[in-house]
C-alpha atoms as a PDB file:
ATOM      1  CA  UNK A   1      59.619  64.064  72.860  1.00  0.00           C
ATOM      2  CA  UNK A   2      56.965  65.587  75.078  1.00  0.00           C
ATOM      3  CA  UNK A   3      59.099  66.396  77.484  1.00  0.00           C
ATOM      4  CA  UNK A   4      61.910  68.565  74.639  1.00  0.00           C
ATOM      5  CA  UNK A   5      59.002  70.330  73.264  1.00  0.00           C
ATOM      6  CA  UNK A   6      57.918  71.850  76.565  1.00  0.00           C
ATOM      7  CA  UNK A   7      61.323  72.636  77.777  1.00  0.00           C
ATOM      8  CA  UNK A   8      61.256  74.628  74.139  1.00  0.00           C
ATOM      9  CA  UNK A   9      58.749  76.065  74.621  1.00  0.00           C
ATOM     10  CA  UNK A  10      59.412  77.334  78.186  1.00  0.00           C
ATOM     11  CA  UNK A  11      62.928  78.525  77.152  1.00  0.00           C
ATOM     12  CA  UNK A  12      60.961  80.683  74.314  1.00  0.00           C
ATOM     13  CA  UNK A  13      58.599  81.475  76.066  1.00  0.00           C
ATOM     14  CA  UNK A  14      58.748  86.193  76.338  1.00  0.00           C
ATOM     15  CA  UNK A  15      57.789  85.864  80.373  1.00  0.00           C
ATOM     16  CA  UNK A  16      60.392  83.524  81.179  1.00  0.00           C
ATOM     17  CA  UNK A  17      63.204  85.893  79.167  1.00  0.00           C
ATOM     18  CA  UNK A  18      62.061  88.773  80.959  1.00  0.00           C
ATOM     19  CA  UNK A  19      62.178  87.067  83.856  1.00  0.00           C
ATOM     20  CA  UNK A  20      65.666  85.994  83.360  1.00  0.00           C
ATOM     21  CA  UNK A  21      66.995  88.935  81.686  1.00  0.00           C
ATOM     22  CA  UNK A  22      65.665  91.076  85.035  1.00  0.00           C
ATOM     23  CA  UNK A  23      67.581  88.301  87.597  1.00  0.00           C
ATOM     24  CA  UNK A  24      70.799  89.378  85.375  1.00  0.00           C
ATOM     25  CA  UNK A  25      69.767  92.719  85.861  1.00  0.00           C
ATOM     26  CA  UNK A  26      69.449  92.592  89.514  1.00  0.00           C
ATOM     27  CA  UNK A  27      72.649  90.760  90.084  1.00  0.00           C
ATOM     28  CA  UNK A  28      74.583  93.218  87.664  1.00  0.00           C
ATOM     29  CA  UNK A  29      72.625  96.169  90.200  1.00  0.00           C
ATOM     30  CA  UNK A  30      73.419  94.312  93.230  1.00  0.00           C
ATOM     31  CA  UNK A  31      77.953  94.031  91.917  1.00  0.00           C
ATOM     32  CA  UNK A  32      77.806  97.368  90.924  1.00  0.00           C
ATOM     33  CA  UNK A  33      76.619  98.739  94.342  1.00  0.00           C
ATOM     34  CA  UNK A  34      79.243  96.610  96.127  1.00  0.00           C
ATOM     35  CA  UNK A  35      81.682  97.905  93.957  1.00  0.00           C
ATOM     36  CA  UNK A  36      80.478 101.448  94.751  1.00  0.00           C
ATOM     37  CA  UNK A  37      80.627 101.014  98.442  1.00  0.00           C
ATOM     38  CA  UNK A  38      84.247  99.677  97.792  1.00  0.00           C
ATOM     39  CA  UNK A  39      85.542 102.497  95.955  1.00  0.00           C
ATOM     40  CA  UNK A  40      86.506 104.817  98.265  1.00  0.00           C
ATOM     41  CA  UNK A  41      88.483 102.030 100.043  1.00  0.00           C
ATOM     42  CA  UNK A  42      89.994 101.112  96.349  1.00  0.00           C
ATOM     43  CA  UNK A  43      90.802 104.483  95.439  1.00  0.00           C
ATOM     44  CA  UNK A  44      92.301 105.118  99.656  1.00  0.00           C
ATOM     45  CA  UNK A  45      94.605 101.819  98.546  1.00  0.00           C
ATOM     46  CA  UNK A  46      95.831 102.697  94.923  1.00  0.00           C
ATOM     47  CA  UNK A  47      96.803 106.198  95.780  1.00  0.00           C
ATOM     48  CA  UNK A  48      98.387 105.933  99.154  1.00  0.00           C
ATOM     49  CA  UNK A  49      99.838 102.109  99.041  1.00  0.00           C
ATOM     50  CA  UNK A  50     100.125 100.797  95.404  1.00  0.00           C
ATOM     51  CA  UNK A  51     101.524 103.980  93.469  1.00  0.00           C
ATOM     52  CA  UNK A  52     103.776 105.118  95.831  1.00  0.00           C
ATOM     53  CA  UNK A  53     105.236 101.181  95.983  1.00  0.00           C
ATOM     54  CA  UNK A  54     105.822 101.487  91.627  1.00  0.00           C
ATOM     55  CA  UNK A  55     106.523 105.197  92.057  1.00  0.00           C
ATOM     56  CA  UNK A  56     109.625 104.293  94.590  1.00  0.00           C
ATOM     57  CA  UNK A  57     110.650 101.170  92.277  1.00  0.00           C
ATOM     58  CA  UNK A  58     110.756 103.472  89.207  1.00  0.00           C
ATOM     59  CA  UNK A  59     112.695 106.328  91.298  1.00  0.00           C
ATOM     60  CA  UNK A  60     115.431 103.058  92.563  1.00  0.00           C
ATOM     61  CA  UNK A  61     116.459 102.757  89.083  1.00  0.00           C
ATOM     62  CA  UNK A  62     117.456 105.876  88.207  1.00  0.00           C
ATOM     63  CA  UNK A  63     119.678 108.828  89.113  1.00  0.00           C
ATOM     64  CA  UNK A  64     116.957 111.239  90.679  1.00  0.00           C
ATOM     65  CA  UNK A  65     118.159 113.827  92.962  1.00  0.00           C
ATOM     66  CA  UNK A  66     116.163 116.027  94.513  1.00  0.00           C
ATOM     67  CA  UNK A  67     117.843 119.043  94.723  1.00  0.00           C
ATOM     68  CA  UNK A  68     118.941 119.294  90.753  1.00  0.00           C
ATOM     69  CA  UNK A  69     117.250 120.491  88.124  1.00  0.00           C
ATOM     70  CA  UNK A  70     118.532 117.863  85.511  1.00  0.00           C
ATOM     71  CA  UNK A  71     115.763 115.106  84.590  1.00  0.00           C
ATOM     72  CA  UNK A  72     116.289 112.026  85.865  1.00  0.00           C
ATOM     73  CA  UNK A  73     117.841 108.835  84.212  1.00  0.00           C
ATOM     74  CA  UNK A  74     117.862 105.642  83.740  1.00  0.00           C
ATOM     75  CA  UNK A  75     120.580 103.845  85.349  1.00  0.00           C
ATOM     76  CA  UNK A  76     119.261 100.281  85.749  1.00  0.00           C
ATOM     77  CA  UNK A  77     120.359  98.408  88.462  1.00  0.00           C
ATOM     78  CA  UNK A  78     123.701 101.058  89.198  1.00  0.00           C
ATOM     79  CA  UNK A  79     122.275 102.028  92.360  1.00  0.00           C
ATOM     80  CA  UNK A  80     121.733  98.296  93.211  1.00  0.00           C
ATOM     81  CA  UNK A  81     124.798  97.160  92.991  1.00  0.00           C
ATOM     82  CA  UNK A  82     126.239 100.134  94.728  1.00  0.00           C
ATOM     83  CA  UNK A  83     124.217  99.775  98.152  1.00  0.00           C
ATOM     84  CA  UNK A  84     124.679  95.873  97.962  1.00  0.00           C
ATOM     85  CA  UNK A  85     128.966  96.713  97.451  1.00  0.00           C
ATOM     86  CA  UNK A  86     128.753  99.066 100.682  1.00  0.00           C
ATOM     87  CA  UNK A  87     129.712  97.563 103.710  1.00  0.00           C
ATOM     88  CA  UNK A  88     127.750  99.613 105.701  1.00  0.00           C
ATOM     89  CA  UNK A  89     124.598  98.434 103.564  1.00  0.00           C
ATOM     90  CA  UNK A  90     124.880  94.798 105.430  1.00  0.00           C
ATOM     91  CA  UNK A  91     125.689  96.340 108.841  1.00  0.00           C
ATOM     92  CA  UNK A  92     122.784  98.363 108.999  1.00  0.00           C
ATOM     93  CA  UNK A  93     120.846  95.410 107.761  1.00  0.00           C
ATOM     94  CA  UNK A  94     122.786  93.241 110.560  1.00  0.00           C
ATOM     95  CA  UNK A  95     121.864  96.145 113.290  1.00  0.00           C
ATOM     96  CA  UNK A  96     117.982  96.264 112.225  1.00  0.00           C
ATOM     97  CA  UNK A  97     118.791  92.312 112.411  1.00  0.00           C
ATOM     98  CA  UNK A  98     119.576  92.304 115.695  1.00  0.00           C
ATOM     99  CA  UNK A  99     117.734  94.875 117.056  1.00  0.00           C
ATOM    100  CA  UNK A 100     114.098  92.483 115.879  1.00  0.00           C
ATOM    101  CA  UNK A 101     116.253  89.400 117.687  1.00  0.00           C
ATOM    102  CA  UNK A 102     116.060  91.456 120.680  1.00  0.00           C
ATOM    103  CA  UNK A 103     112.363  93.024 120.178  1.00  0.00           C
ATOM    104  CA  UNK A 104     110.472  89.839 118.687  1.00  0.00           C
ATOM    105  CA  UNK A 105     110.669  87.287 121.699  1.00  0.00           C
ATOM    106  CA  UNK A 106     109.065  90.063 124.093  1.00  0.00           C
ATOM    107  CA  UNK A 107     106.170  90.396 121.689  1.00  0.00           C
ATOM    108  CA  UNK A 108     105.262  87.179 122.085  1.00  0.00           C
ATOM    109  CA  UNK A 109     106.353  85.385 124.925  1.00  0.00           C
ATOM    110  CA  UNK A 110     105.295  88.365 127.840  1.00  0.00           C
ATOM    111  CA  UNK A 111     102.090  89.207 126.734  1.00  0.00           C
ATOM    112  CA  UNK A 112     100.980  85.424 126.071  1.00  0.00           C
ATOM    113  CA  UNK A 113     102.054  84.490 129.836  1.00  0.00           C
ATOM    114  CA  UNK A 114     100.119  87.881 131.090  1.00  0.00           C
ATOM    115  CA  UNK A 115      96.857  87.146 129.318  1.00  0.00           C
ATOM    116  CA  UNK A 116      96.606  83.513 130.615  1.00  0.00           C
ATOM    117  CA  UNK A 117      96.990  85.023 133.910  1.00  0.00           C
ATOM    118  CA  UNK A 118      94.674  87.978 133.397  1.00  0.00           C
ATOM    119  CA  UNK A 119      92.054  84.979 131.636  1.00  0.00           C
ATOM    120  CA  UNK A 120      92.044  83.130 134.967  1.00  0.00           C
ATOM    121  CA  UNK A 121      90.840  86.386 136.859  1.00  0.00           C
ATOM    122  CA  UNK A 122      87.067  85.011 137.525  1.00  0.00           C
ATOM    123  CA  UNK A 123      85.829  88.644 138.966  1.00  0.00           C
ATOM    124  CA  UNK A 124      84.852  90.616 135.576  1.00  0.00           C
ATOM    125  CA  UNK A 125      85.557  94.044 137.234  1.00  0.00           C
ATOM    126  CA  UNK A 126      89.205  92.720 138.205  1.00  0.00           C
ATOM    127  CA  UNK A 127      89.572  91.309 134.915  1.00  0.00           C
ATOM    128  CA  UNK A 128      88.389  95.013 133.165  1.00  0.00           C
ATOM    129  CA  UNK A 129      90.207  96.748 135.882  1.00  0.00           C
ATOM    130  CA  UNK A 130      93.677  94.966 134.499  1.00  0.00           C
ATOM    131  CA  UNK A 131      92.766  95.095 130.595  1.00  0.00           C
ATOM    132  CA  UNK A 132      93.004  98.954 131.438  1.00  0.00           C
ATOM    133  CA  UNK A 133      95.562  98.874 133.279  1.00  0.00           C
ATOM    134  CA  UNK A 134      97.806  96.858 130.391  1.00  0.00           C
ATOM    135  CA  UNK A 135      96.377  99.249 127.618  1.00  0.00           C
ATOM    136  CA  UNK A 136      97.470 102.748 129.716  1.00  0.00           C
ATOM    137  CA  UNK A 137     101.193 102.421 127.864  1.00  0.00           C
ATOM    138  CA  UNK A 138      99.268 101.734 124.621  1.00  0.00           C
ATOM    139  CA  UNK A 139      97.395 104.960 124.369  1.00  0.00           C
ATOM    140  CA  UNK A 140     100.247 107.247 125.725  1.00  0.00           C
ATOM    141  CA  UNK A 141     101.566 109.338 122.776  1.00  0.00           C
ATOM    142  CA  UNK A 142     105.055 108.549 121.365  1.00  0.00           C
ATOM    143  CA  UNK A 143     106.452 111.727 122.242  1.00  0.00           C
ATOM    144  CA  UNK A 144     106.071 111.125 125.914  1.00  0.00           C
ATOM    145  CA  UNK A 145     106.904 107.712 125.655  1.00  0.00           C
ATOM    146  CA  UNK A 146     110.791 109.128 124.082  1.00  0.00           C
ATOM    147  CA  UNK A 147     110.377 111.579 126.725  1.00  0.00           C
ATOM    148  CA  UNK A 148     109.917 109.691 129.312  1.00  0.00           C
ATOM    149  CA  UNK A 149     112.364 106.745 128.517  1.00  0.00           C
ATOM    150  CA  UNK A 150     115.144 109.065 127.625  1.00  0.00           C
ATOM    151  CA  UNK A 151     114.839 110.299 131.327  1.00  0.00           C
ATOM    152  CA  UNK A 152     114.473 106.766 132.736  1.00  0.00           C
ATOM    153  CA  UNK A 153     118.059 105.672 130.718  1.00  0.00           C
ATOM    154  CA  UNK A 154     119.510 109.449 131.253  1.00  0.00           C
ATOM    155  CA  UNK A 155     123.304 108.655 132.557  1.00  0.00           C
ATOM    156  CA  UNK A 156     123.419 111.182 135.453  1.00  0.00           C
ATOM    157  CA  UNK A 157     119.863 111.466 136.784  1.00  0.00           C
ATOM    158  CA  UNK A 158     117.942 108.711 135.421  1.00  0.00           C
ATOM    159  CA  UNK A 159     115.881 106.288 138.113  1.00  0.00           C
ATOM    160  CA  UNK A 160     117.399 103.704 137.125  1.00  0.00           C
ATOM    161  CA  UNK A 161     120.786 104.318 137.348  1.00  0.00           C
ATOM    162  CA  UNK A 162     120.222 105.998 140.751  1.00  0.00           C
ATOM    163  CA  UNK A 163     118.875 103.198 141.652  1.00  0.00           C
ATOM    164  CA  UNK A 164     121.924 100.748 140.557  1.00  0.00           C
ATOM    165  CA  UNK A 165     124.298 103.622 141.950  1.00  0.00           C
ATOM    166  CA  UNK A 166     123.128 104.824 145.054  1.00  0.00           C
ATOM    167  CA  UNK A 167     120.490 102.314 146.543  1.00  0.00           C
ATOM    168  CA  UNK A 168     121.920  99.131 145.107  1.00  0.00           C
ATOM    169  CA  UNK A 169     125.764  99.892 145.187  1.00  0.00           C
ATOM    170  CA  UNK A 170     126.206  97.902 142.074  1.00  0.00           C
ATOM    171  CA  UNK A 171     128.429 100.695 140.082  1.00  0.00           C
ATOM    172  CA  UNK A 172     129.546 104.185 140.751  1.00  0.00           C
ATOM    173  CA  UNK A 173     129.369 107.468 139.020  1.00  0.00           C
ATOM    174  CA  UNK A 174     131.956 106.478 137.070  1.00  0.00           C
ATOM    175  CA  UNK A 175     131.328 102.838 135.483  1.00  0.00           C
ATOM    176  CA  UNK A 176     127.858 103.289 135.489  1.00  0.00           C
ATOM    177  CA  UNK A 177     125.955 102.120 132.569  1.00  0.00           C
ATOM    178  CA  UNK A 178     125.403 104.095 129.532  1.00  0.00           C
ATOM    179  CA  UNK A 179     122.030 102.727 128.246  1.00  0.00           C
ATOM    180  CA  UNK A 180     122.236 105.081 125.384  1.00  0.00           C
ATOM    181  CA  UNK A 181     124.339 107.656 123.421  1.00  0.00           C
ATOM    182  CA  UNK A 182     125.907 104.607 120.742  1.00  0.00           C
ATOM    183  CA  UNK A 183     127.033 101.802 123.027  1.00  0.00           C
ATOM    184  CA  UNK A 184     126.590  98.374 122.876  1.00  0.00           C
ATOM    185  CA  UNK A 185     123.461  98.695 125.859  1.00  0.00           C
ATOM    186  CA  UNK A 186     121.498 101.241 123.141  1.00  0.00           C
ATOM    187  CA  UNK A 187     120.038  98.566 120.525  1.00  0.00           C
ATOM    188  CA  UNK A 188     118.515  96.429 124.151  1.00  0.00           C
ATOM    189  CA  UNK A 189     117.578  99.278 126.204  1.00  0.00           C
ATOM    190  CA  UNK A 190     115.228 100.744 122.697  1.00  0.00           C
ATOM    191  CA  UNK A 191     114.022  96.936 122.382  1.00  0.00           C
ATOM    192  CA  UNK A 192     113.145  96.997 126.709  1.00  0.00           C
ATOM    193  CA  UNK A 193     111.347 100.227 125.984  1.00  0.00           C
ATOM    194  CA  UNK A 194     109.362  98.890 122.869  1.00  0.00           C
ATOM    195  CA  UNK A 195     108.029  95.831 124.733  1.00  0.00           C
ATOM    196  CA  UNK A 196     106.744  97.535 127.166  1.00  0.00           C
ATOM    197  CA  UNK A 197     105.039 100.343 125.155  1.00  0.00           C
ATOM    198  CA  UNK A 198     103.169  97.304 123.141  1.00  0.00           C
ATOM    199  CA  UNK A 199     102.955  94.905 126.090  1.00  0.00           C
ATOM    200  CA  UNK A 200      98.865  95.513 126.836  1.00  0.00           C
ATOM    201  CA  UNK A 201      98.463  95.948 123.010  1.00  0.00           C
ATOM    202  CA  UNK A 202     100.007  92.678 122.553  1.00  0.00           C
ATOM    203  CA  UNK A 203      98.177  91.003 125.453  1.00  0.00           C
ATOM    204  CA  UNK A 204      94.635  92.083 123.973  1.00  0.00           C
ATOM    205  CA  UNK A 205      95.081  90.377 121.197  1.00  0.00           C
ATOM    206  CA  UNK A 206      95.905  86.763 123.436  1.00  0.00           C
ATOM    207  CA  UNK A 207      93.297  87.722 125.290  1.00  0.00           C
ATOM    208  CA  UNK A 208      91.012  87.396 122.399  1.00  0.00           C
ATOM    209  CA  UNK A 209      92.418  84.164 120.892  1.00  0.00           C
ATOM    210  CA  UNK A 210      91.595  82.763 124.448  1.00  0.00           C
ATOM    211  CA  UNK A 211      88.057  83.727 124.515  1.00  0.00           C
ATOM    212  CA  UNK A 212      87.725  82.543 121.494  1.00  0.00           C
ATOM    213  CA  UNK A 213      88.607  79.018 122.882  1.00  0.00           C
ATOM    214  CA  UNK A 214      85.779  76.519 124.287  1.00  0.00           C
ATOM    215  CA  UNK A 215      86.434  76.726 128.207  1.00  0.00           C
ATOM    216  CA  UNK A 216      85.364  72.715 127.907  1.00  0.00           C
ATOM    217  CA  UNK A 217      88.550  71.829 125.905  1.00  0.00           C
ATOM    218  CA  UNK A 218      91.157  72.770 128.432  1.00  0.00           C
ATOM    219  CA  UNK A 219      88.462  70.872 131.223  1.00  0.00           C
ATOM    220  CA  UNK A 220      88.449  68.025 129.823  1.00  0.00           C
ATOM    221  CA  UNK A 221      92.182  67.861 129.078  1.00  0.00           C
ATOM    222  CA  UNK A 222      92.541  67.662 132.991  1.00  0.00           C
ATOM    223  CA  UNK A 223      89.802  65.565 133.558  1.00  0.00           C
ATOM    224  CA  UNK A 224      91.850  63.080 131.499  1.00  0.00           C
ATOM    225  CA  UNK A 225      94.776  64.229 133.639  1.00  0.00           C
ATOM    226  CA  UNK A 226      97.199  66.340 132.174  1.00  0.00           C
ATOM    227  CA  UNK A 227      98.801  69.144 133.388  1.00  0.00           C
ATOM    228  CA  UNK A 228      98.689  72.546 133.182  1.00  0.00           C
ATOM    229  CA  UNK A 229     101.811  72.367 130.759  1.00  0.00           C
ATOM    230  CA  UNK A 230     100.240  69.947 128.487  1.00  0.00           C
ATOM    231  CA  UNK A 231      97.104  71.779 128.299  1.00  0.00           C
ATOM    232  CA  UNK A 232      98.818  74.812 127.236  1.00  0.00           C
ATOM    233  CA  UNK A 233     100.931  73.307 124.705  1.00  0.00           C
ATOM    234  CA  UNK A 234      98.322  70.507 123.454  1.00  0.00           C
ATOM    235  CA  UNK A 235      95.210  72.476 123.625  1.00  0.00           C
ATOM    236  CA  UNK A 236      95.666  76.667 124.298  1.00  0.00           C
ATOM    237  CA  UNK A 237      99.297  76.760 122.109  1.00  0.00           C
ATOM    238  CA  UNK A 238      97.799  74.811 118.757  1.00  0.00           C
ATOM    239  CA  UNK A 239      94.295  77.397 119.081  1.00  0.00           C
ATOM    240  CA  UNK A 240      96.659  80.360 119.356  1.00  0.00           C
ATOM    241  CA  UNK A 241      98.398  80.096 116.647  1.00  0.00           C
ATOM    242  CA  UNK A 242      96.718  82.857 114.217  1.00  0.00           C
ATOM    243  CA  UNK A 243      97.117  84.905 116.849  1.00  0.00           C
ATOM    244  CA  UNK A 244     100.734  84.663 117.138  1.00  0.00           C
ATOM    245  CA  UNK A 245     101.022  84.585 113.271  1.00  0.00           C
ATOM    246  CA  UNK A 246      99.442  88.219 113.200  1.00  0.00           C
ATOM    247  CA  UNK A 247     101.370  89.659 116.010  1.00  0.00           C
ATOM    248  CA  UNK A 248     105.305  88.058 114.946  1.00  0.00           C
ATOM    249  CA  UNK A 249     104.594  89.631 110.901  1.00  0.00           C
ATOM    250  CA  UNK A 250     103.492  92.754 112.033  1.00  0.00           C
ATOM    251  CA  UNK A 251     106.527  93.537 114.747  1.00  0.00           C
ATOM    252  CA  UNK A 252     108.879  91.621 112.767  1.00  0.00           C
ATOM    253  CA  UNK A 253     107.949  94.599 110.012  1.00  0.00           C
ATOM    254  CA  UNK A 254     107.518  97.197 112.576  1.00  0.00           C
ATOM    255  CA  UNK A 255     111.089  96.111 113.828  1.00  0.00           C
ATOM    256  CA  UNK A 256     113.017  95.802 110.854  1.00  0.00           C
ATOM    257  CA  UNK A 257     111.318  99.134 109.970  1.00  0.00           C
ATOM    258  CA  UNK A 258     112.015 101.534 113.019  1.00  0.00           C
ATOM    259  CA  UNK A 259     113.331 105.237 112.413  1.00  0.00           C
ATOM    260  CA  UNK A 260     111.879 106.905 114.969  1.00  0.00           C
ATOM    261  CA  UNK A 261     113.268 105.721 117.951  1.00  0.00           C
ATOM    262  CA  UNK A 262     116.549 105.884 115.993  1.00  0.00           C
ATOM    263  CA  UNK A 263     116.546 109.725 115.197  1.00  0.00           C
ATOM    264  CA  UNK A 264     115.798 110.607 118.929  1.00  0.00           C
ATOM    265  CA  UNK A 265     118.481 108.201 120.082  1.00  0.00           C
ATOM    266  CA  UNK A 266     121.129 107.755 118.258  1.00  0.00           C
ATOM    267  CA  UNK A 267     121.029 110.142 115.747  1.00  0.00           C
ATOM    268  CA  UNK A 268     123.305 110.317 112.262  1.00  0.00           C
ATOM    269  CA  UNK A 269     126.577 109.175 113.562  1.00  0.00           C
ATOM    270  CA  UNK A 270     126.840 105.664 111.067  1.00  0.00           C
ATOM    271  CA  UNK A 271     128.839 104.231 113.646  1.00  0.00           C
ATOM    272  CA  UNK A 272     126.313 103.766 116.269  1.00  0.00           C
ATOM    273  CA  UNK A 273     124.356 100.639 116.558  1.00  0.00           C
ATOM    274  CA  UNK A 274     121.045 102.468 115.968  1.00  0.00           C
ATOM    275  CA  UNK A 275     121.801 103.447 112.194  1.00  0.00           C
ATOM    276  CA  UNK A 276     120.388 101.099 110.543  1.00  0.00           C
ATOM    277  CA  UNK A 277     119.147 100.308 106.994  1.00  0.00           C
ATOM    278  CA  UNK A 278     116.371 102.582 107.538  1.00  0.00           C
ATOM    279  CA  UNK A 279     118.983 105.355 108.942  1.00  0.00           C
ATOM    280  CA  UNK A 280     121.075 104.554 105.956  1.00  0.00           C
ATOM    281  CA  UNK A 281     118.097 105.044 103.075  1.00  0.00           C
ATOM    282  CA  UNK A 282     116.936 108.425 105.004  1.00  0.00           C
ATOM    283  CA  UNK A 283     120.261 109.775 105.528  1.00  0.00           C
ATOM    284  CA  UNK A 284     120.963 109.038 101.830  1.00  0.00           C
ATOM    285  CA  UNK A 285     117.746 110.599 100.205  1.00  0.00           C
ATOM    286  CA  UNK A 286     117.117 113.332 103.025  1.00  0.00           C
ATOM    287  CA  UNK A 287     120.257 114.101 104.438  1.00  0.00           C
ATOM    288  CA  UNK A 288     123.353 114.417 102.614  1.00  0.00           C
ATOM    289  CA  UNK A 289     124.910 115.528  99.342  1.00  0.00           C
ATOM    290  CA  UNK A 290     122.013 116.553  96.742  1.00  0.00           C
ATOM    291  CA  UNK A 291     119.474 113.933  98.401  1.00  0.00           C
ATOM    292  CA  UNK A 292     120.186 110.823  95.949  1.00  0.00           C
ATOM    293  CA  UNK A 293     116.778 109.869  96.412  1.00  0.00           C
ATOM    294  CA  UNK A 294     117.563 107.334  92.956  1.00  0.00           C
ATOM    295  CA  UNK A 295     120.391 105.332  95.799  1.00  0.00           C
ATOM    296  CA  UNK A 296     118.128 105.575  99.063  1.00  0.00           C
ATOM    297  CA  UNK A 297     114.995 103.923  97.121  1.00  0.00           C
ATOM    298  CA  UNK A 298     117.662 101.509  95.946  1.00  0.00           C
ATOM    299  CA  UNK A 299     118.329 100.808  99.569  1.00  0.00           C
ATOM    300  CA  UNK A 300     114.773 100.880 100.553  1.00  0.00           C
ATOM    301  CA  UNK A 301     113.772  98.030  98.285  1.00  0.00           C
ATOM    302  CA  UNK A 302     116.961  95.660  99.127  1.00  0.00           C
ATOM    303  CA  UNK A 303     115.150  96.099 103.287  1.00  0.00           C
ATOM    304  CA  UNK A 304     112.174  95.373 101.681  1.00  0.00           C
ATOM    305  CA  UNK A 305     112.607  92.474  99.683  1.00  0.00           C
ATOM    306  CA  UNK A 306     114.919  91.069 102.688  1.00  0.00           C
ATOM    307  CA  UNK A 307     111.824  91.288 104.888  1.00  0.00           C
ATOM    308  CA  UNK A 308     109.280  89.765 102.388  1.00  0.00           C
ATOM    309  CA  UNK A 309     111.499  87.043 102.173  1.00  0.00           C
ATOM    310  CA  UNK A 310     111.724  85.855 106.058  1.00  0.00           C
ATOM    311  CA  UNK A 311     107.776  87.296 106.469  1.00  0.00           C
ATOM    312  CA  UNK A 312     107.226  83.899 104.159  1.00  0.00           C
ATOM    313  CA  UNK A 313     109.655  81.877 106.340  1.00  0.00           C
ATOM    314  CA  UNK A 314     107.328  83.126 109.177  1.00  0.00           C
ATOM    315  CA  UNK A 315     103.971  82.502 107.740  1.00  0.00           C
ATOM    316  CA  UNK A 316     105.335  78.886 107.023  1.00  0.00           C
ATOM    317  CA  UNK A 317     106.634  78.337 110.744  1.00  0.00           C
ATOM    318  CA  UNK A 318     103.433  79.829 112.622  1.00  0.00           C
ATOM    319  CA  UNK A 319     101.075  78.936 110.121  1.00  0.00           C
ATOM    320  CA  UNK A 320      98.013  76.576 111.959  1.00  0.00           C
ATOM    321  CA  UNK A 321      98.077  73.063 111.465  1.00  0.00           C
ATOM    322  CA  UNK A 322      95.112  71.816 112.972  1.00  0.00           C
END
């Protein structure tokens, strides 16, 4: 009874309110400065990712075009079921399809090999000496990079044709490959150009999952005896798994979502492997006719649903398990 009449009275008592009321006040101070800092990065995110997202969903169903003056309309899901009835709708899907098939592996499988070899380098000016080395095609703007690579694949006086034509004998000026211009060699020689242009990017980021691996793990795996195989897959593969999570979503977007490469390229010709679902939605809205901007967002959500759906197939499949 004691004991209830002095909790009472501490629970009444003014110093103890004000005491409690001003640990309220100092956590309500302490969220609304967090929130403050956060704003700008709020604001940065609602304006430049989450309204234009609802702003090109609202466009997709109706009949907005650009170049009228008429308001637009609601149509519902008419432009839907027009890009998912067009033929060339799946191709350019299939294209974009294939072209990530092609891309994805290189991504992964190069730059994991080249940072276990560059994380065996025990000199630590060697080791920088390479990490710059890998990131040179990293930091070399885009424009030279087309540049560059259209040379390189250029029919007539490209390197490497000269060097399949007149040092290695292999063709002729007349059969020699075509590595671009809408053949079947364009969609591979734009994924061989891609890999390398990310491969010290991509190796960085192995480089860090490594370090951030005990060096006693992999020891005493072959202290126990096993091999250099089954420490990789047993003890590195397992601990690099977030990495490779991060780096297959992101290219398998970046991928499925090229339109660059494809404009300098290939170009508007729908027959060429290089247009694409992204080709298809810019030519649509940009491009032809009065810019049916209502039919490309249309198409623009059907490539991004189709990616959100395999991203979760991806997360499952390269998710961590240990």
């Amino acid at each position: 009874m004691g004991q209830s009449i002095a909790a009472t009275g501490l629970t009444h008592n003014p110093a103890h309110r004000r005491g409690a009321l001003s640990s309220r006040m100092m956590r309500l101070q302490n969220g609304v400065g967090a929130w403050l800092f956060l704003l700008p990065a709020v604001v940065f995110f609602v304006g430049y990712q989450v309204y234009p997202i609802f702003r090109v969903l609202w466009i997709s169903f109706t009949d907005y075009q650009f170049l009228t003056n008429e308001p637009a309309h609601w149509v519902w899901f008419k432009n839907y079921a027009e890009a998912l009835s067009d033929p060339l709708m799946w191709a350019s899907l299939w294209r974009a399809t294939y072209f990530t098939i092609l891309f994805l592996p290189g991504t992964i499988i190069l730059p994991l090999l080249l940072a276990i070899l560059v994380d065996r380098v025990t000199q630590p000016r060697l080791a920088t000496l390479y990490r710059v080395v890998l990131l040179i095609p990293a930091v070399i703007p885009s424009t030279l990079v087309f540049v560059l690579w259209k040379w390189m694949y250029n029919f007539q006086t490209g390197p490497i044709n000269h060097l399949l034509v007149d040092t290695f004998g292999l063709f002729d000026a007349r059969d020699a490959p075509q590595w671009l211009g809408g053949t079947a060699l364009t969609l591979p020689s734009i994924a061989v150009m891609e890999v390398w242009w990310g491969l010290g990017y991509h190796t960085i980021f192995f480089l860090a999952g490594l370090a951030a691996i005990p060096k006693d793990l992999p020891e005493a795996a072959r202290i126990d005896g096993a091999s250099e195989w089954q420490v990789f897959w047993h003890v590195t593969r397992p601990r690099l798994a977030p990495v490779m999570m991060i780096l297959v979503v992101l290219r398998f977007g970046s991928a499925m979502a090229v339109i660059d490469e494809y404009l300098i390229f290939g170009g508007f010709n729908r027959e060429t492997p290089t247009y694409t679902w992204t080709m298809f939605m810019y030519d649509e809205a940009f491009k032809t006719g009065l810019w049916r901007q209502g039919f490309g967002a249309a198409i623009g959500m059907i490539g991004a649903v189709a990616m959100m759906i395999v991203v979760v197939f991806l997360l499952r499949i390269f998710r961590p398990r240990d």
